[in-house]
PDB file of N, CA and C in Angstrom:
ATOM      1  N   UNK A   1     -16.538   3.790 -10.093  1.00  0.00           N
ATOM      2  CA  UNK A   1     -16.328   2.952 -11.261  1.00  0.00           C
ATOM      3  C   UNK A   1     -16.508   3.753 -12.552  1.00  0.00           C
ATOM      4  N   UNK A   2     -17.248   4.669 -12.352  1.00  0.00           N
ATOM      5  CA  UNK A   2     -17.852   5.410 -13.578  1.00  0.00           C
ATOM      6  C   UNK A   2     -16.937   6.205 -14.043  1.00  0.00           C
ATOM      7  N   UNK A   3     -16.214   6.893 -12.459  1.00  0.00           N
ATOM      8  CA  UNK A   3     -15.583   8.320 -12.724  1.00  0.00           C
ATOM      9  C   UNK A   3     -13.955   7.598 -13.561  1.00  0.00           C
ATOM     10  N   UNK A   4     -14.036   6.318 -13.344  1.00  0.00           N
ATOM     11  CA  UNK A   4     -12.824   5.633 -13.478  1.00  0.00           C
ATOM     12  C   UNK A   4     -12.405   5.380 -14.960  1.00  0.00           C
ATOM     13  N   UNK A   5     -13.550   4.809 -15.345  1.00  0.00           N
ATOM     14  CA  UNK A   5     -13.948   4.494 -17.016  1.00  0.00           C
ATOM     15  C   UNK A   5     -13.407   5.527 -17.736  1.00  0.00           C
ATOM     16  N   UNK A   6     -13.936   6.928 -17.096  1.00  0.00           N
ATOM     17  CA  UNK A   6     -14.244   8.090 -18.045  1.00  0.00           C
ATOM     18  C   UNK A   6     -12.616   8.651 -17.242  1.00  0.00           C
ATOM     19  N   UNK A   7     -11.691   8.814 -16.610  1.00  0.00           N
ATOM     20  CA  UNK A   7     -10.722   9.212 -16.784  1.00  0.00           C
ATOM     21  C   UNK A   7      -9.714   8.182 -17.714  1.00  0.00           C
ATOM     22  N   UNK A   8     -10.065   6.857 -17.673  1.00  0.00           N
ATOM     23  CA  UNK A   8      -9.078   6.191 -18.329  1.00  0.00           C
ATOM     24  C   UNK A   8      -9.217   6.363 -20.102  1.00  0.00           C
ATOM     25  N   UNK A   9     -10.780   7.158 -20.036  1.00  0.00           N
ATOM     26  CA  UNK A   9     -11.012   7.412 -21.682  1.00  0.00           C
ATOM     27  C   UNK A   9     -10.334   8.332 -22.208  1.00  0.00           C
ATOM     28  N   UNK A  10     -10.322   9.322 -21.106  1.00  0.00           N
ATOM     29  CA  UNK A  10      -9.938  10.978 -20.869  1.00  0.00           C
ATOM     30  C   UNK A  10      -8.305  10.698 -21.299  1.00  0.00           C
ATOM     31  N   UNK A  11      -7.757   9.901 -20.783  1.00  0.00           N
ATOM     32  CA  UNK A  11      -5.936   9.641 -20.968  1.00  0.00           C
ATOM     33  C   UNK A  11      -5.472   9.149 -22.139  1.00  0.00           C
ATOM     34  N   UNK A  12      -6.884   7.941 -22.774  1.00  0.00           N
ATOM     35  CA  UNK A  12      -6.572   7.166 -23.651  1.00  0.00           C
ATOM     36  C   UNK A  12      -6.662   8.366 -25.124  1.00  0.00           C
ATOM     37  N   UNK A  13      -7.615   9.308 -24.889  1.00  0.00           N
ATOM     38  CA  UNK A  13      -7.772  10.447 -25.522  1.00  0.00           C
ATOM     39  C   UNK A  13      -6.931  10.928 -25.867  1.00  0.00           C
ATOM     40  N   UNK A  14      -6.289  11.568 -25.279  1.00  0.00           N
ATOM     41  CA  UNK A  14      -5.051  12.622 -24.492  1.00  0.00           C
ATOM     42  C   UNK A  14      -3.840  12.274 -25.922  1.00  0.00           C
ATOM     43  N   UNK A  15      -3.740  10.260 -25.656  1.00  0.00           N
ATOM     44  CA  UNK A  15      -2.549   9.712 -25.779  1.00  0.00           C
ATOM     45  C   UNK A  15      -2.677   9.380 -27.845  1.00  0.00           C
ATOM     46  N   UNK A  16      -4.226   9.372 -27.991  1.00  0.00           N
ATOM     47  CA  UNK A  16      -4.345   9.439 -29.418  1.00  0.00           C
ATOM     48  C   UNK A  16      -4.512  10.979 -30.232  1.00  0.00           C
ATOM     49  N   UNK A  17      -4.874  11.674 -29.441  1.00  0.00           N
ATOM     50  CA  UNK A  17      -4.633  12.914 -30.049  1.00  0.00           C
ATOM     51  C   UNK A  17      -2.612  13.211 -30.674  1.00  0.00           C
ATOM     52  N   UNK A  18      -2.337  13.018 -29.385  1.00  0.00           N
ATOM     53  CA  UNK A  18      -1.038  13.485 -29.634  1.00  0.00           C
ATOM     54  C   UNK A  18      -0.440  12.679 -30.960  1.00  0.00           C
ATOM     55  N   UNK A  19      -0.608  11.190 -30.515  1.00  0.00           N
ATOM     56  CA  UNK A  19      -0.343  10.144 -31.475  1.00  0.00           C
ATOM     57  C   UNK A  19      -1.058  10.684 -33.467  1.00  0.00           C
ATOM     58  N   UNK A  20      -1.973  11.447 -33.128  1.00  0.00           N
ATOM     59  CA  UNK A  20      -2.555  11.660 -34.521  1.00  0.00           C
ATOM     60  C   UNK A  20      -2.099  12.957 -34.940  1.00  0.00           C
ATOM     61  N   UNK A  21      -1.609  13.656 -34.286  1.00  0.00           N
ATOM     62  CA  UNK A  21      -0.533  15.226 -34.412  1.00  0.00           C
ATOM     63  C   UNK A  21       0.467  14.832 -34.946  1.00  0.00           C
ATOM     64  N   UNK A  22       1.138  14.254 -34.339  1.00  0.00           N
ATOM     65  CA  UNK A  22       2.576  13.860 -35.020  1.00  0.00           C
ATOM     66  C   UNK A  22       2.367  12.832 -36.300  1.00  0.00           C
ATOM     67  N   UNK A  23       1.823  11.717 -35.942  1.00  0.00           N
ATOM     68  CA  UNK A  23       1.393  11.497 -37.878  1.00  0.00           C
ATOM     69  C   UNK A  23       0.723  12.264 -38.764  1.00  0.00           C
ATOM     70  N   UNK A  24      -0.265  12.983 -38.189  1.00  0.00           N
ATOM     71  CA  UNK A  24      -0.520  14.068 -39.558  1.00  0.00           C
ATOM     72  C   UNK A  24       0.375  14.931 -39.664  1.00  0.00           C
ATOM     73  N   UNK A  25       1.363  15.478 -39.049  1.00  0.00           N
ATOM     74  CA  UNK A  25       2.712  16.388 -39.250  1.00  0.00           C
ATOM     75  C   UNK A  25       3.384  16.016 -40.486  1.00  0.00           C
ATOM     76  N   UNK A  26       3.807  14.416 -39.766  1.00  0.00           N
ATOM     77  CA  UNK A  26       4.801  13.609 -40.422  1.00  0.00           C
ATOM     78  C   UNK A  26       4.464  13.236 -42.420  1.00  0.00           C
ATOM     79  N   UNK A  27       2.997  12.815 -42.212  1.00  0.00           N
ATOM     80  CA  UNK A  27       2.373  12.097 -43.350  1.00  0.00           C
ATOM     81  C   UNK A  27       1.284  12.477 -44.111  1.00  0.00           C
ATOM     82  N   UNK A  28       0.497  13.489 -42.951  1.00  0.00           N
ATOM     83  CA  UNK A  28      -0.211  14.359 -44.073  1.00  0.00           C
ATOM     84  C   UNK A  28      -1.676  13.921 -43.134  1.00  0.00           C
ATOM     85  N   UNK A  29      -2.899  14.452 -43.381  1.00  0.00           N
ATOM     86  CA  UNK A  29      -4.195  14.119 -43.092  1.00  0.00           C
ATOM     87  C   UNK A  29      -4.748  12.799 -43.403  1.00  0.00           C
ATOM     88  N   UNK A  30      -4.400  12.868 -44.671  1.00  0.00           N
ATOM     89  CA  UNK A  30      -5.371  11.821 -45.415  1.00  0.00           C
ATOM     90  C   UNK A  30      -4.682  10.289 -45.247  1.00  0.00           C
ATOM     91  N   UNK A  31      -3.865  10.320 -44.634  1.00  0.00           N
ATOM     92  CA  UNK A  31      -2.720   8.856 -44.681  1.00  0.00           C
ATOM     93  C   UNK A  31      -3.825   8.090 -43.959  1.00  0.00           C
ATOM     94  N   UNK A  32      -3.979   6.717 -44.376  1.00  0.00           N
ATOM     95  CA  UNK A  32      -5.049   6.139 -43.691  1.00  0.00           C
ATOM     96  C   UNK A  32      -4.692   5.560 -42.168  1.00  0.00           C
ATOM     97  N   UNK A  33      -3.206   5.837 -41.600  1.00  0.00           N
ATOM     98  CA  UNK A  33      -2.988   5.837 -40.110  1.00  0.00           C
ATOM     99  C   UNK A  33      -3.564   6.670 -39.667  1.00  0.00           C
ATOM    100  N   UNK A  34      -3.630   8.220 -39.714  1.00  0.00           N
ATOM    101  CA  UNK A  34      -4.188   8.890 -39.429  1.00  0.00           C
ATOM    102  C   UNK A  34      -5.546   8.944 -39.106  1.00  0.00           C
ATOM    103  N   UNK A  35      -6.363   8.529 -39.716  1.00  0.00           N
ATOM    104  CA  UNK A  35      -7.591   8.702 -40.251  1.00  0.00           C
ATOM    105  C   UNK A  35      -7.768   6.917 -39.473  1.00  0.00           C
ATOM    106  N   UNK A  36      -7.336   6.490 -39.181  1.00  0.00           N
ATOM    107  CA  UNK A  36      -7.588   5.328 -38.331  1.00  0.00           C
ATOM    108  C   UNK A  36      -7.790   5.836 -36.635  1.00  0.00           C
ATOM    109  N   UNK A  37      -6.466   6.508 -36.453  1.00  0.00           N
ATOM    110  CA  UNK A  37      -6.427   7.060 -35.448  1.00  0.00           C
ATOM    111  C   UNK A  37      -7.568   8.120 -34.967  1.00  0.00           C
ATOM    112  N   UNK A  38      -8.164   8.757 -36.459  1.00  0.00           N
ATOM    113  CA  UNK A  38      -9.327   9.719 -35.694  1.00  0.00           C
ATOM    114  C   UNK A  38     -10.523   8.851 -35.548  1.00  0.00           C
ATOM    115  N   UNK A  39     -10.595   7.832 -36.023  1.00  0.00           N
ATOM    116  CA  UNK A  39     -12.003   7.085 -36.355  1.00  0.00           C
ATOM    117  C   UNK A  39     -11.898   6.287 -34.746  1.00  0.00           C
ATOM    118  N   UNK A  40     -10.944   5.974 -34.350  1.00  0.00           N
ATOM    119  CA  UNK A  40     -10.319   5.574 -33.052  1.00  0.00           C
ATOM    120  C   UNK A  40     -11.330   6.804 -32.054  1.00  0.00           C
ATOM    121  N   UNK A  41     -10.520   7.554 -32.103  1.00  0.00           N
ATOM    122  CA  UNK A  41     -10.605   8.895 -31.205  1.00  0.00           C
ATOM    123  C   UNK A  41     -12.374   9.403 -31.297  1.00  0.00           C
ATOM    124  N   UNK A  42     -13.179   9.281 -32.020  1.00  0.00           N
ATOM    125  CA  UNK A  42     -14.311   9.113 -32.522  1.00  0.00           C
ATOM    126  C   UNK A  42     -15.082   7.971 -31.539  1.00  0.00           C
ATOM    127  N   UNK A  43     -14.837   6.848 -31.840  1.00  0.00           N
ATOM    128  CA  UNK A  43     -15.576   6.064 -30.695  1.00  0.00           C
ATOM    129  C   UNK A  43     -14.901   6.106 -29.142  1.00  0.00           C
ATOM    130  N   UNK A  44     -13.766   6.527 -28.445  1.00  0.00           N
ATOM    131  CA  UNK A  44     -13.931   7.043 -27.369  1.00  0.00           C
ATOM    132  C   UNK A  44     -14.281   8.139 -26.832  1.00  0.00           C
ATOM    133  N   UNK A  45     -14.512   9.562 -27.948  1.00  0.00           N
ATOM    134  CA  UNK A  45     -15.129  10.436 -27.656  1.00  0.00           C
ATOM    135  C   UNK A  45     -16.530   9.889 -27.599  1.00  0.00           C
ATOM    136  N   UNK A  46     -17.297   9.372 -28.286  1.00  0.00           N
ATOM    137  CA  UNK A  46     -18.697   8.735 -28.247  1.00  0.00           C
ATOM    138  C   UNK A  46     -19.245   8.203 -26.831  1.00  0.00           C
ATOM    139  N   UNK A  47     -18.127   6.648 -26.580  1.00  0.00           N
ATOM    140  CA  UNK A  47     -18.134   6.644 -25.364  1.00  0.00           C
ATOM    141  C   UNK A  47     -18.425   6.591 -24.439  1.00  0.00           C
ATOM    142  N   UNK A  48     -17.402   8.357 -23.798  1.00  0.00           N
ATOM    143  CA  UNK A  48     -17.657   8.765 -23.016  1.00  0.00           C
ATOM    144  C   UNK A  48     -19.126   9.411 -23.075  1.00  0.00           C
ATOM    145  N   UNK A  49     -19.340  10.420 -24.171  1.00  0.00           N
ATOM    146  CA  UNK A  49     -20.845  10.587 -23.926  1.00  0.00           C
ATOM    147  C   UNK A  49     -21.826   9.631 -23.843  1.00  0.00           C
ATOM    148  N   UNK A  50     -21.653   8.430 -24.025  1.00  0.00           N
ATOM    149  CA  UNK A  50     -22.864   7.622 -23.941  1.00  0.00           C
ATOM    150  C   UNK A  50     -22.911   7.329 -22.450  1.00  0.00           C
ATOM    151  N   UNK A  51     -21.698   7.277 -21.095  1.00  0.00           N
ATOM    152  CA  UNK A  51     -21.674   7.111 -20.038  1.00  0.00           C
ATOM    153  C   UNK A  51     -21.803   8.077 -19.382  1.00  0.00           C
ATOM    154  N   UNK A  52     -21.747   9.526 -19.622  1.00  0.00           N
ATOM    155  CA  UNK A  52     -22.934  10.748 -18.959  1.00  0.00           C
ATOM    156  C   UNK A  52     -23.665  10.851 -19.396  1.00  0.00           C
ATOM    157  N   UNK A  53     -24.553  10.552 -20.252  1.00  0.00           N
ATOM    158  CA  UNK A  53     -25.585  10.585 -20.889  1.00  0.00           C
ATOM    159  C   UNK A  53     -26.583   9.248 -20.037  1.00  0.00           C
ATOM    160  N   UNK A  54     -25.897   8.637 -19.476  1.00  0.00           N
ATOM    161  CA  UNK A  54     -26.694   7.269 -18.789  1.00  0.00           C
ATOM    162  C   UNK A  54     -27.012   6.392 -19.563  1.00  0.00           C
TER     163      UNK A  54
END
């Protein structure tokens, strides 16, 4: 169940990184999509450490 959580974080990761590459390409850093998207990417990196961490 655990290992499950943390790969579906691992993908959901994966799928906002890319998603925040191509809008900061497109629009710049500071566009507040962007910066949504890292604040995003921020609490599933968190997360996951809070579920190896126990």
């Amino acid at each position: 169940m655990i290992l499950r959580e943390i790969l579906d974080l691992s993908k959901s990761i994966a799928n906002y990184r890319v998603d925040m590459h191509e809008l900061a390409k497109n629009k710049g850093f500071s566009d507040p999509d962007v910066l949504k998207i890292n604040q995003q990417l921020d609490f599933k990196i968190q997360n996951i450490k809070n579920i190896i961490k126990g």
